[in-house]
C-alpha atoms as a PDB file:
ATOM      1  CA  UNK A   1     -37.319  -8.726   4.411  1.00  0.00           C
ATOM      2  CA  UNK A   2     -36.741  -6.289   1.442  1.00  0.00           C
ATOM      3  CA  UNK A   3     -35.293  -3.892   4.081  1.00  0.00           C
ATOM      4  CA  UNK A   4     -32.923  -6.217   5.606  1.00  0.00           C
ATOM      5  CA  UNK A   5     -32.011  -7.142   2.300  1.00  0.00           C
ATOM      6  CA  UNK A   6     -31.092  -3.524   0.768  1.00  0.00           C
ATOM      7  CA  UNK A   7     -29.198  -3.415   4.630  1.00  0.00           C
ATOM      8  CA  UNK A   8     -27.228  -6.215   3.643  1.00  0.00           C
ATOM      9  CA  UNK A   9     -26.468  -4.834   0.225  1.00  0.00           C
ATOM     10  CA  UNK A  10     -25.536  -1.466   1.536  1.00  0.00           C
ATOM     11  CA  UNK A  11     -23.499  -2.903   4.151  1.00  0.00           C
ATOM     12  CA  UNK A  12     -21.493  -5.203   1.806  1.00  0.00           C
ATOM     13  CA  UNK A  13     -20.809  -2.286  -1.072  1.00  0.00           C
ATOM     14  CA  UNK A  14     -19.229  -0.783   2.182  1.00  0.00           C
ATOM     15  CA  UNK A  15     -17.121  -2.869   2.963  1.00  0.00           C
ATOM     16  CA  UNK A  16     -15.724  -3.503  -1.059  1.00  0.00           C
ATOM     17  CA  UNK A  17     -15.319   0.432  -0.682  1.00  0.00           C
ATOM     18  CA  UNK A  18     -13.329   0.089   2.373  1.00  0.00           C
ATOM     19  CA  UNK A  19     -11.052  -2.737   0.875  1.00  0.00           C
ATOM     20  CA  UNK A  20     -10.468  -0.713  -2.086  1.00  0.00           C
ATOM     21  CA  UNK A  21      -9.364   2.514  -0.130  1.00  0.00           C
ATOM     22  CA  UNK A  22      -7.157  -0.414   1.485  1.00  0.00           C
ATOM     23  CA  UNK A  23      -5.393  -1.470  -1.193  1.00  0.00           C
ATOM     24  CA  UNK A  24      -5.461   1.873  -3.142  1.00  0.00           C
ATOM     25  CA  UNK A  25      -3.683   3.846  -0.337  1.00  0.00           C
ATOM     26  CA  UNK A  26      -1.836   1.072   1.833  1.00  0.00           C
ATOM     27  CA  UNK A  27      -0.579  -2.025   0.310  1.00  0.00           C
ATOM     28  CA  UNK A  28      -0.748  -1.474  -3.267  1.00  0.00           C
ATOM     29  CA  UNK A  29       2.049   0.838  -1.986  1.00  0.00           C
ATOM     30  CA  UNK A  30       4.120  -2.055  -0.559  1.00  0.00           C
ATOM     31  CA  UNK A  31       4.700  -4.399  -3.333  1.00  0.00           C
ATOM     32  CA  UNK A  32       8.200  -4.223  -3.917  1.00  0.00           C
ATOM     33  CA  UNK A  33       9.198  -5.923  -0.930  1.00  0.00           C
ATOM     34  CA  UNK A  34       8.007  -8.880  -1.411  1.00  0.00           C
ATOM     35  CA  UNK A  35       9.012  -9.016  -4.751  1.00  0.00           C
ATOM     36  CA  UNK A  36      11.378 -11.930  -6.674  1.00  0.00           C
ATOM     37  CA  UNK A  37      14.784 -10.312  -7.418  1.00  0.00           C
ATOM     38  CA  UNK A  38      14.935 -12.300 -10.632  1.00  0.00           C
ATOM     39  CA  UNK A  39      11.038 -12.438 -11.706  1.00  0.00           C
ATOM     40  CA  UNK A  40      10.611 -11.621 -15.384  1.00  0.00           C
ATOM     41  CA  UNK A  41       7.289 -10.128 -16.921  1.00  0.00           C
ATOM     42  CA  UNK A  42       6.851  -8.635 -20.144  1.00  0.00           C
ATOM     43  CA  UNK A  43       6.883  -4.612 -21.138  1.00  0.00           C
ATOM     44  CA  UNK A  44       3.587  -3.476 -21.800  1.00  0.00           C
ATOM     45  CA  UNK A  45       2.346  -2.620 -25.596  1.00  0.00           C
ATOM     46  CA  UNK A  46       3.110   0.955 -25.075  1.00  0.00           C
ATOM     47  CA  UNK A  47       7.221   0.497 -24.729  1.00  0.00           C
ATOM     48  CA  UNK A  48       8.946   1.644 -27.332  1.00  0.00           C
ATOM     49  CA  UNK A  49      10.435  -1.343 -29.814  1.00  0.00           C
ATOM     50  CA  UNK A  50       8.095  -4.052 -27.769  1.00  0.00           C
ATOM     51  CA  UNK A  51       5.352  -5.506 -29.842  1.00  0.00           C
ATOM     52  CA  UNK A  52       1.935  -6.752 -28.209  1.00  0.00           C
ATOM     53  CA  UNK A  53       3.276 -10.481 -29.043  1.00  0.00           C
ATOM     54  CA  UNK A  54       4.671 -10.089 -26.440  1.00  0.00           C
ATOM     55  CA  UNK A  55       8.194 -11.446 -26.749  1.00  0.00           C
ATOM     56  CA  UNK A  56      10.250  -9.116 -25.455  1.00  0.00           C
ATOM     57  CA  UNK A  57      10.720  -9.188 -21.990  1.00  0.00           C
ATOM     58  CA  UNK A  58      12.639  -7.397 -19.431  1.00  0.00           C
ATOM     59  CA  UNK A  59      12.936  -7.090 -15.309  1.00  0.00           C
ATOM     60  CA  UNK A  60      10.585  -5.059 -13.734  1.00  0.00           C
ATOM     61  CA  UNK A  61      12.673  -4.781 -10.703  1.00  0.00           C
ATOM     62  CA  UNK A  62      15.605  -4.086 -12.486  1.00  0.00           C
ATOM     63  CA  UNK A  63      16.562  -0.422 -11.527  1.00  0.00           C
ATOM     64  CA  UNK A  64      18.088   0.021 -14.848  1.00  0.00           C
ATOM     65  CA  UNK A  65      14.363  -0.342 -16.811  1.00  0.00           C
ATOM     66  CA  UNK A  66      12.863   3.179 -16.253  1.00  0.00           C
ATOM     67  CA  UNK A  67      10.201   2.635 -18.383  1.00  0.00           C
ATOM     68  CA  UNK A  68       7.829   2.611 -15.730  1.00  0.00           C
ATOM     69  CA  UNK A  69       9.112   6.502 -15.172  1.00  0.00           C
ATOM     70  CA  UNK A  70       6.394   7.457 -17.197  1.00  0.00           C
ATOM     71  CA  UNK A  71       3.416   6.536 -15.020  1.00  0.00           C
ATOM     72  CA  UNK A  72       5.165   8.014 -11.924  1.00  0.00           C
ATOM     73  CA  UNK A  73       4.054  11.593 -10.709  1.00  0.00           C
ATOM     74  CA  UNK A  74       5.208  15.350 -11.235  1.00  0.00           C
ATOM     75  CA  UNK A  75       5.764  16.610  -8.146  1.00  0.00           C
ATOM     76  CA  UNK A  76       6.277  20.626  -8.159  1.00  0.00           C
ATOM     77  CA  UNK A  77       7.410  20.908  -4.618  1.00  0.00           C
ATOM     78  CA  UNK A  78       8.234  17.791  -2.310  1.00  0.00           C
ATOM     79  CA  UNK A  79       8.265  20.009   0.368  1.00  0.00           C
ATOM     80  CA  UNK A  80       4.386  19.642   0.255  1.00  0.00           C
ATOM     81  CA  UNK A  81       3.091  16.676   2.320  1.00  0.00           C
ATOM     82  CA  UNK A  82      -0.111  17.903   0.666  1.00  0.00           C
ATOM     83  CA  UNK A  83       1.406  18.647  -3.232  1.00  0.00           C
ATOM     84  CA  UNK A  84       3.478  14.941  -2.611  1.00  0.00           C
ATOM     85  CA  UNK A  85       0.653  13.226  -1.842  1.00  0.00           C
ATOM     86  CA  UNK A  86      -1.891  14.543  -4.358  1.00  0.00           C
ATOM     87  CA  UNK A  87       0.543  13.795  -7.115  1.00  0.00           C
ATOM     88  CA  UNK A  88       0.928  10.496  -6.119  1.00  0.00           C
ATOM     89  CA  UNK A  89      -2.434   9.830  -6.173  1.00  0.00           C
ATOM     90  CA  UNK A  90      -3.102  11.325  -9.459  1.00  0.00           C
ATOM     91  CA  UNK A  91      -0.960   8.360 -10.676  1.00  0.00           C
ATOM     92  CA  UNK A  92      -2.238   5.815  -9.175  1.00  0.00           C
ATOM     93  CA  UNK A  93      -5.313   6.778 -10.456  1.00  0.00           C
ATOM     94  CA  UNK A  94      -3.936   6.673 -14.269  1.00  0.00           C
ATOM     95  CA  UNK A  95      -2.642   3.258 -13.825  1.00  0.00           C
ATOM     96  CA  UNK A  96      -5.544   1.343 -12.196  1.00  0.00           C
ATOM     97  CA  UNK A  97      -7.573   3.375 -14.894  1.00  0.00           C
ATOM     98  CA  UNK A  98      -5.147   2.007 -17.434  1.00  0.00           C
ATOM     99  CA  UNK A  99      -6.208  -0.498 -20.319  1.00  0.00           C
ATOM    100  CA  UNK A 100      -2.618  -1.139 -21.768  1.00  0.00           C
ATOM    101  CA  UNK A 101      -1.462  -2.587 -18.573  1.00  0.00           C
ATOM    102  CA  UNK A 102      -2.506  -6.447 -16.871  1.00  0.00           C
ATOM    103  CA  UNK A 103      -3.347  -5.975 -13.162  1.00  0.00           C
ATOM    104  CA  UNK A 104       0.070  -7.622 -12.602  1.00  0.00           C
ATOM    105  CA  UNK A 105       1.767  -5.113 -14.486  1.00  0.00           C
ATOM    106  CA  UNK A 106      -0.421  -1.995 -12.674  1.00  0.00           C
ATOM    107  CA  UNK A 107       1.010  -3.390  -9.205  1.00  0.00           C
ATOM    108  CA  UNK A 108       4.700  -3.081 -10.201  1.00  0.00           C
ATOM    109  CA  UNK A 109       4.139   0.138 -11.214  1.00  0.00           C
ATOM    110  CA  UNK A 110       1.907   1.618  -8.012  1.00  0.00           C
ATOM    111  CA  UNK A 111       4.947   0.156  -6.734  1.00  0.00           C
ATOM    112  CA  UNK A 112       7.567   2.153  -8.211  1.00  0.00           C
ATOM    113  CA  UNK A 113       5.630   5.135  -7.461  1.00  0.00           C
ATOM    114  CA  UNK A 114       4.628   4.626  -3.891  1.00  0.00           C
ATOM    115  CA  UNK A 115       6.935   2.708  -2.296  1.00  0.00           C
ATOM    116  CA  UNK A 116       9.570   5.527  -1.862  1.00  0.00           C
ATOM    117  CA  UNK A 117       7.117   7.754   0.202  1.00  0.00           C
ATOM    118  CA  UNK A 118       6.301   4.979   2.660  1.00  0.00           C
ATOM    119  CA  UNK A 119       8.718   4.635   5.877  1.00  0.00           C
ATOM    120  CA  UNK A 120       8.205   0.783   6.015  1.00  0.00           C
ATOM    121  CA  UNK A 121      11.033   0.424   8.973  1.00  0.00           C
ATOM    122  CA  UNK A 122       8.976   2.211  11.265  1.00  0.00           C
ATOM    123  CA  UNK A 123       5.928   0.689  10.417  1.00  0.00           C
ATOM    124  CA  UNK A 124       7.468  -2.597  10.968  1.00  0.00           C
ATOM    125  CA  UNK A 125       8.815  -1.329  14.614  1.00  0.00           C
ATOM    126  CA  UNK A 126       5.265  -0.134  15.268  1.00  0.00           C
ATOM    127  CA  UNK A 127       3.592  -2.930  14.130  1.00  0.00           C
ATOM    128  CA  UNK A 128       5.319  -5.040  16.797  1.00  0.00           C
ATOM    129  CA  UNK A 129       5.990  -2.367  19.823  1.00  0.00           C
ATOM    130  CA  UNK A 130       9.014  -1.497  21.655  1.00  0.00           C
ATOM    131  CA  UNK A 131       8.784  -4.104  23.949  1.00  0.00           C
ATOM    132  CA  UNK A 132       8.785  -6.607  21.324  1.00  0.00           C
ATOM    133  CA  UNK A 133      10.797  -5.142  18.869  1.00  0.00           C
ATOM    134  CA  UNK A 134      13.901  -4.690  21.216  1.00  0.00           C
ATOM    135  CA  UNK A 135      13.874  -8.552  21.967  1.00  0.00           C
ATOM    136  CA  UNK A 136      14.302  -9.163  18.375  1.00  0.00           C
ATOM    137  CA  UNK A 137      18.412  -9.418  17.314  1.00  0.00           C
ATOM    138  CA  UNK A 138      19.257  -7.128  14.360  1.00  0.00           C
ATOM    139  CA  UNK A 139      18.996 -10.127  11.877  1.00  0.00           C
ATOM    140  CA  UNK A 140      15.250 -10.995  13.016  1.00  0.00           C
ATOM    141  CA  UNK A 141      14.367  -7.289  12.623  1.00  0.00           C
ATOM    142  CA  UNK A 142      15.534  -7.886   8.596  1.00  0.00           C
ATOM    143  CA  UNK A 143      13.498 -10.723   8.392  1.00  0.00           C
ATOM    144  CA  UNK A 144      10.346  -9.278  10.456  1.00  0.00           C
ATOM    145  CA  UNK A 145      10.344  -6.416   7.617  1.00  0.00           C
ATOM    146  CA  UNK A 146      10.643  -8.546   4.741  1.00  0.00           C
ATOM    147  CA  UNK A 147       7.655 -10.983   6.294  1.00  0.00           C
ATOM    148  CA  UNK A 148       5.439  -8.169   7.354  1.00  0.00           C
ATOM    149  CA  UNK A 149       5.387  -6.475   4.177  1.00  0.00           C
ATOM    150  CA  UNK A 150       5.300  -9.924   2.111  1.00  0.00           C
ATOM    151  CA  UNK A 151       2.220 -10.549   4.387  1.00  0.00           C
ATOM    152  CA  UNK A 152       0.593  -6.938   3.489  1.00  0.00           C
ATOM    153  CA  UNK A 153       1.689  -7.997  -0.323  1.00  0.00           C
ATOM    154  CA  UNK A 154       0.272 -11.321  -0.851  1.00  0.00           C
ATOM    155  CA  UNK A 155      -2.885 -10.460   1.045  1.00  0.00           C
ATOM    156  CA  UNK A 156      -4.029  -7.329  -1.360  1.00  0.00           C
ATOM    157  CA  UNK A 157      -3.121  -7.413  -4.309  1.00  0.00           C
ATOM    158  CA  UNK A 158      -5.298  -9.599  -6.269  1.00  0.00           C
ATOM    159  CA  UNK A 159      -8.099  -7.014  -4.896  1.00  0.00           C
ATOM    160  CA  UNK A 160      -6.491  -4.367  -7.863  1.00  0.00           C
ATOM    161  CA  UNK A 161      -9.300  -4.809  -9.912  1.00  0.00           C
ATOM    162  CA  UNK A 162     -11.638  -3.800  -7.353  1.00  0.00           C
ATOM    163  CA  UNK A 163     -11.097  -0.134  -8.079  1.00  0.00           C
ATOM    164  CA  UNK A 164     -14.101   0.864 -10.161  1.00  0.00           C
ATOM    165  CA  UNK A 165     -13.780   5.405 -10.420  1.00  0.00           C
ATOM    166  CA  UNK A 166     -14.040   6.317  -7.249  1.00  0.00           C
ATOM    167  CA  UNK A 167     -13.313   9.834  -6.145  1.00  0.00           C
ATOM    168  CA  UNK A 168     -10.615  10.560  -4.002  1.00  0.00           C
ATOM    169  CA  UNK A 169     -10.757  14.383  -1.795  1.00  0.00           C
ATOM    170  CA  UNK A 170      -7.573  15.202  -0.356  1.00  0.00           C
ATOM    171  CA  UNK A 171      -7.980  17.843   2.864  1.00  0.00           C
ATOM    172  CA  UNK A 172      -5.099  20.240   3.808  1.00  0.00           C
ATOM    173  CA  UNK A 173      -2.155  18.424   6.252  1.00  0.00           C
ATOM    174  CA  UNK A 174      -2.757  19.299   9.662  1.00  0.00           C
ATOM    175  CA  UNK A 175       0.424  19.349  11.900  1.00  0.00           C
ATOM    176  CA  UNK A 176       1.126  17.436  15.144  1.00  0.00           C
ATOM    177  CA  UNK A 177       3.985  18.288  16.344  1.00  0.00           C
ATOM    178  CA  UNK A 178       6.699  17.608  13.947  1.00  0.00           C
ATOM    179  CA  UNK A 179       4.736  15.422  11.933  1.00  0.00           C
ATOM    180  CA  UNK A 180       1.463  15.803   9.733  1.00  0.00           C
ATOM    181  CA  UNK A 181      -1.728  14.310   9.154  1.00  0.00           C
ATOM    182  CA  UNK A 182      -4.033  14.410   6.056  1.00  0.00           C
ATOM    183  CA  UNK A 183      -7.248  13.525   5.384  1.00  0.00           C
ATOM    184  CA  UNK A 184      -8.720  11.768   2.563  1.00  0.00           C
ATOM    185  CA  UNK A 185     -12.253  11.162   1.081  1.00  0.00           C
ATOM    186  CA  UNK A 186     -12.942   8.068  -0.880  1.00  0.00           C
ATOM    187  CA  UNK A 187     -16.387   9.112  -2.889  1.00  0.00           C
ATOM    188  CA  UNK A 188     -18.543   6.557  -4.719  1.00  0.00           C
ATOM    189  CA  UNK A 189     -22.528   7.049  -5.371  1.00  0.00           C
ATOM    190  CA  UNK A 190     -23.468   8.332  -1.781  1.00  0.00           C
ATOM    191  CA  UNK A 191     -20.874   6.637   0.413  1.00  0.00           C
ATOM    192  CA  UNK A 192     -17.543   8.213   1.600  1.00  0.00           C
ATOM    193  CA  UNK A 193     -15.071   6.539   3.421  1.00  0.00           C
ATOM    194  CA  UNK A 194     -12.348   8.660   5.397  1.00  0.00           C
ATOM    195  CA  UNK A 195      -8.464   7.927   5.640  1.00  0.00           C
ATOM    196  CA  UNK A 196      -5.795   9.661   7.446  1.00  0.00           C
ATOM    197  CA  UNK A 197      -2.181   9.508   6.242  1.00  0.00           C
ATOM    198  CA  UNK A 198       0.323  10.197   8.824  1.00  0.00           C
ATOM    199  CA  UNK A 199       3.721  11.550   7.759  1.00  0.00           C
ATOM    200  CA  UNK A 200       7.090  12.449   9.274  1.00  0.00           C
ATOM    201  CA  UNK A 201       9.853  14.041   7.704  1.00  0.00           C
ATOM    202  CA  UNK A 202      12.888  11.333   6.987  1.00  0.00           C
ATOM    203  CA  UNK A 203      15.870  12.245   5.689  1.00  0.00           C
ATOM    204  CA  UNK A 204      14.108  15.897   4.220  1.00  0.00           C
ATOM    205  CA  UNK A 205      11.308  14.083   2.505  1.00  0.00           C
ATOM    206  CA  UNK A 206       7.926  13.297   3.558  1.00  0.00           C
ATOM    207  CA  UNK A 207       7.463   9.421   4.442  1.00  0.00           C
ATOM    208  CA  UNK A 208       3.689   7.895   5.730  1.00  0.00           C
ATOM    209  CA  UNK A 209       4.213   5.530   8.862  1.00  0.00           C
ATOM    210  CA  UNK A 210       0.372   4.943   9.320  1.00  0.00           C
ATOM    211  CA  UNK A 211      -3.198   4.850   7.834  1.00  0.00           C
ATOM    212  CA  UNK A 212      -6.192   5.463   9.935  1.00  0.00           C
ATOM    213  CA  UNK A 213      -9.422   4.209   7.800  1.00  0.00           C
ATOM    214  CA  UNK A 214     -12.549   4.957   9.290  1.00  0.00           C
ATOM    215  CA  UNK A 215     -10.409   5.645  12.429  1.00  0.00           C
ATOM    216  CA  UNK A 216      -9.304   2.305  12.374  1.00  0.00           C
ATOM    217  CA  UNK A 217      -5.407   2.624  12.682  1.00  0.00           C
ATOM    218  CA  UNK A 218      -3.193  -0.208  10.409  1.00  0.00           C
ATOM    219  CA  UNK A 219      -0.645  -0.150  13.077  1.00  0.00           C
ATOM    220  CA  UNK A 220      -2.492  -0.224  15.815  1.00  0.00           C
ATOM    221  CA  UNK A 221      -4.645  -3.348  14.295  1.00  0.00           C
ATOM    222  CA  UNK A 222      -1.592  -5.789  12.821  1.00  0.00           C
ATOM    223  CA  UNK A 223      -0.056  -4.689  16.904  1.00  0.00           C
ATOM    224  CA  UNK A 224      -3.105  -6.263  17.966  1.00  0.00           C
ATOM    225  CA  UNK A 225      -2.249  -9.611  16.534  1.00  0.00           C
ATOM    226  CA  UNK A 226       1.406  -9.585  16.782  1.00  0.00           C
ATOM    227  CA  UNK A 227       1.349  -9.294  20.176  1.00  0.00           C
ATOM    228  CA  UNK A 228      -1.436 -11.686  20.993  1.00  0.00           C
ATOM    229  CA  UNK A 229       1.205 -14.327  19.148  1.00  0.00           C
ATOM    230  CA  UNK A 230       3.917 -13.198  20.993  1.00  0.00           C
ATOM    231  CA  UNK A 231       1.956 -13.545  24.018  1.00  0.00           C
ATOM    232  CA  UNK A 232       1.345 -16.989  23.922  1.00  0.00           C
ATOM    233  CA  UNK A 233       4.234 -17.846  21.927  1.00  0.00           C
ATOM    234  CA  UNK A 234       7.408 -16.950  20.510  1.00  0.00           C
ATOM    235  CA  UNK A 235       8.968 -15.077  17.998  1.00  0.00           C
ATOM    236  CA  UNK A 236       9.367 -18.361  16.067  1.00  0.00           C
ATOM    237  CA  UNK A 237       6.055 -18.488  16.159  1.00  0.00           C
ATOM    238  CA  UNK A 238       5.860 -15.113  14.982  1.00  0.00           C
ATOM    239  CA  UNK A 239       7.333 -15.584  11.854  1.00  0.00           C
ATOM    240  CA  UNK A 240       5.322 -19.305  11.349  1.00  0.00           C
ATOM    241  CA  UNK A 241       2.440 -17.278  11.048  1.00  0.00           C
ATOM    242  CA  UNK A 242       3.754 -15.088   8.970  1.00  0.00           C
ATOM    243  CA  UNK A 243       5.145 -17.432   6.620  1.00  0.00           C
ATOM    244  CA  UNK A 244       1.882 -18.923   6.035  1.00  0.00           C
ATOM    245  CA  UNK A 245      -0.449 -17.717   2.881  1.00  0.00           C
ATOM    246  CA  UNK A 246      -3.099 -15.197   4.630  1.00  0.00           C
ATOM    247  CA  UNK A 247      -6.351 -16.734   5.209  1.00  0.00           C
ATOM    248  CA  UNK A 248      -8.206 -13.511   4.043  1.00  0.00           C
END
């Protein structure tokens, strides 16, 4: 009994590890999309002229407030899948660490950082397959992106606060043809849990179209379910389900 118990324990400290690799290095990183143009929240204490009463506001989305510029990373040569990415990280890892900032406020922000590096177009085309995605007209394709990454929104990021100092190990980018993949280790106690970015070049700058966690493949797994939809149904259908508030 006491074995099965500490199996259970182990198991289930494995699987919080796993969903905070998931929403430290995935879809903390898509916020923005499914964002409200005109949602207000407040500056944090830190701003210059805004007091911790809070009444100054001002639009977090706006691309005009750059106070959020001062979380956001130094990075020395973007040229570097390896340099971008580590940087990145690094300040992630200062906001979720953060005190001055409400989880809220830490999500816009990992936003601002992250979202730029992510190639969210392709993901969405991958996500549903070429045979899929070319029976979709150019307007459903706009509105398949916006769900999708709504979807990846709304279903992680209350799970910020999960992040409790773990260690991430970033491994040197290995190339595959024109694109690269890296490797990352997320440490805690005596588990480690392994991720693999996969980037392509876009426009001159290095953009991630895929995570592999524990060599399970995001794509490949929200693929799974699109198509078993579209299978049985239709693209309406599609974007029902989509619509809907995740049910985990």
């Amino acid at each position: 009994m006491e074995i099965s118990a500490k199996r259970r324990s182990t198991a289930g400290q494995f699987e919080r590890k796993k969903t905070v690799l998931l929403c430290m290095v995935v879809v903390l990183l898509i916020l923005g999309h499914g964002a409200e143009a005109n949602e207000k929240h407040p500056k944090p204490a830190s701003e210059p002229g805004t007091a911790r009463s809070g009444c100054s506001v001002t639009d977090a989305n706006d691309p005009n407030e750059l106070w959020w510029r001062k979380w956001d990373a130094v990075v020395k040569d973007p040229n570097d899948a390896n340099e971008l990415l580590g940087a990145k990280f690094n300040a992630i890892i200062t906001v979720l660490g953060s005190n001055e900032l409400t989880e809220k406020f830490k999500g816009k922000i990992i936003d601002k950082i992250m979202s730029p590096i992510f190639d969210f177009e392709l993901m969405s085309k991958l996500v549903l397959g070429k045979r899929h995605w070319k029976k979709l007209t150019a307007s459903q394709h706009k509105r398949f992106t916006k769900l999708f990454t709504k979807r990846l929104k709304s279903s992680y990021l209350e799970k910020i606060s999960l992040y409790k100092d773990e260690k991430a190990l970033l491994k040197p980018a290995v190339k595959k043809k024109k694109n690269v993949h890296i490797a990352m280790d997320l440490i805690s106690d005596d588990t480690k849990i392994t991720a693999i970015y996969k980037m392509r070049r876009v426009d001159k700058r290095w953009k991630i179209y895929d995570v592999e966690i524990q060599g399970v493949s995001i794509v490949l797994t929200y693929r799974s379910q699109f198509d078993s939809i579209l299978r049985r149904g239709s693209v309406k259908d599609l974007f029902s389900q989509l619509e809907k508030p995740p049910t985990q």
